[in-house]
Protein backbone atom coordinates (compact mmCIF):
# COMPACT_ATOMS: atom_id res chain seq x y z
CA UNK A 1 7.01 7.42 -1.18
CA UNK A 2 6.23 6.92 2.78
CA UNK A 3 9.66 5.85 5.09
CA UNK A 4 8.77 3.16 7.77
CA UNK A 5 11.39 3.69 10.40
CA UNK A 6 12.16 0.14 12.64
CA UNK A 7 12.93 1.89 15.57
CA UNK A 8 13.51 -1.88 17.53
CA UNK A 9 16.69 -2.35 19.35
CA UNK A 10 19.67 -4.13 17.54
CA UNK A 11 19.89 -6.50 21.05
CA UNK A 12 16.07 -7.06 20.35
CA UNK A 13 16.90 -7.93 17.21
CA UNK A 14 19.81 -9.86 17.74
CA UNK A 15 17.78 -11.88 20.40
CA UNK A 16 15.66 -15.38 19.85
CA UNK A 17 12.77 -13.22 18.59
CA UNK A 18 14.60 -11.22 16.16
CA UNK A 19 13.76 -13.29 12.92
CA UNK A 20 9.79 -12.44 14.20
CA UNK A 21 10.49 -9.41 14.76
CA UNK A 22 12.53 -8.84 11.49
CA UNK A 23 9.40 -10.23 9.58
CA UNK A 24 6.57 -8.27 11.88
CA UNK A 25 8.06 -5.34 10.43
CA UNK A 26 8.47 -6.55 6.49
CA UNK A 27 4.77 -7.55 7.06
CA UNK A 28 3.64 -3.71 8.15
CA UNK A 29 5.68 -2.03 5.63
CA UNK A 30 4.22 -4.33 2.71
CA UNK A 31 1.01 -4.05 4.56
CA UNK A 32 1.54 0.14 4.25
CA UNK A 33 2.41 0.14 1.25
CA UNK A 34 -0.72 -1.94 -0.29
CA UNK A 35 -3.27 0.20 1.93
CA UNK A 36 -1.81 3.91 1.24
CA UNK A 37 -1.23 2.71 -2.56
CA UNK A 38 2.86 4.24 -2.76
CA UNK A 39 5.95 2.83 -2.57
CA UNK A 40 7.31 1.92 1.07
CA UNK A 41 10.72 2.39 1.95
CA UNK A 42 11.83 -0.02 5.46
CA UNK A 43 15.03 1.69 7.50
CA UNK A 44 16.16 1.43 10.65
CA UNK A 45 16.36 4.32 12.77
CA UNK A 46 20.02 4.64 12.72
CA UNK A 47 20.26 5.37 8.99
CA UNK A 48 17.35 7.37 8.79
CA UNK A 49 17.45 11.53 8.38
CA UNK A 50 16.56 14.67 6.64
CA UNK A 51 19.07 14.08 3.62
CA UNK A 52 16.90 10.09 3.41
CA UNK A 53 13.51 12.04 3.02
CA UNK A 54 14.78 14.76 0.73
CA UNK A 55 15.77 12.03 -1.02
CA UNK A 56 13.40 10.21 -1.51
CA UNK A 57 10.99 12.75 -1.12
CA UNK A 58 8.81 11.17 1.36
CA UNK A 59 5.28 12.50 2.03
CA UNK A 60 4.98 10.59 5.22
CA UNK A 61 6.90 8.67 8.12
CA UNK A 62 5.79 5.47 10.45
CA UNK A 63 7.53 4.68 13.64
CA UNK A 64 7.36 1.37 14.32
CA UNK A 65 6.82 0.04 17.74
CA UNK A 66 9.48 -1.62 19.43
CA UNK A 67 9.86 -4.27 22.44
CA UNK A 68 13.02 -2.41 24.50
CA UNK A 69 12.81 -0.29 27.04
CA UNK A 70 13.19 3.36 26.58
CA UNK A 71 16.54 4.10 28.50
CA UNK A 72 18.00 1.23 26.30
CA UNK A 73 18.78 3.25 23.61
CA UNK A 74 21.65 5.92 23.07
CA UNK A 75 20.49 8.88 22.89
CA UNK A 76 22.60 9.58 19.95
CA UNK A 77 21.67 6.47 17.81
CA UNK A 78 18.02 8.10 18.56
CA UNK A 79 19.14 12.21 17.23
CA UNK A 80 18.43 12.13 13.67
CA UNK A 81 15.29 10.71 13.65
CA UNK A 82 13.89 12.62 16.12
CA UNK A 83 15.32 15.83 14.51
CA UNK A 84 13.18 14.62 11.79
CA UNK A 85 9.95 14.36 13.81
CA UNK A 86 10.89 17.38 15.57
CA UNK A 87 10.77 20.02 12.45
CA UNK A 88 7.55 18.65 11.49
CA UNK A 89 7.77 18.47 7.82
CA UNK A 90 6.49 15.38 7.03
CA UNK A 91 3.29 13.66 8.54
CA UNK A 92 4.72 10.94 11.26
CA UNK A 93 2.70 8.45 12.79
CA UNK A 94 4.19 6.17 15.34
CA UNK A 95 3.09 2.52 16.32
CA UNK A 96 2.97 1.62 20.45
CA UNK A 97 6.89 2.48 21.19
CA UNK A 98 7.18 4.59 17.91
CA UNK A 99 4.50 7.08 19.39
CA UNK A 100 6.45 7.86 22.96
């Protein structure tokens, strides 16, 4: 199984463009999914950490882009995940926002 972490803001998400943005991100992990040939698992970054991938034992992890500004985001909400790509256990790739 491969994780697709929606690391978009919740006020991004709560704004006129969430539904879009919502279905942007449905769209890649269906579109992941279909080109890698496994079964893709959509989370936001908030609920994602080690205990999800152990899991679910998750080969691989994609960050998805996101439309907020860096300093947006509290740090906390932000820990686990980069724990995660931090010990380097899994592959991660990260889209645009995902990749910084």
């Amino acid at each position: 199984m491969i994780l697709f972490v929606d690391i978009e803001h919740q006020r991004a998400l709560d704004g006129p463009d969430g539904q879009r943005l919502l279905s942007l991100r449905a769209s890649t992990a269906y579109r992941l999914q279909r080109l890698i040939g496994d079964t893709c698992l959509l989370q936001r970054y908030p609920d994602v950490d080690r205990d999800l991938v152990d899991q679910h034992e998750i080969r691989a992890v994609f960050l998805s882009g996101n439309t907020a500004d860096p300093d947006d985001y509290d740090p906390a909400d932000k820990r686990r995940v980069l724990d995660l790509v931090a010990a380097g256990d899994v592959p991660v790739f990260g889209f645009c926002g995902g990749h910084q």
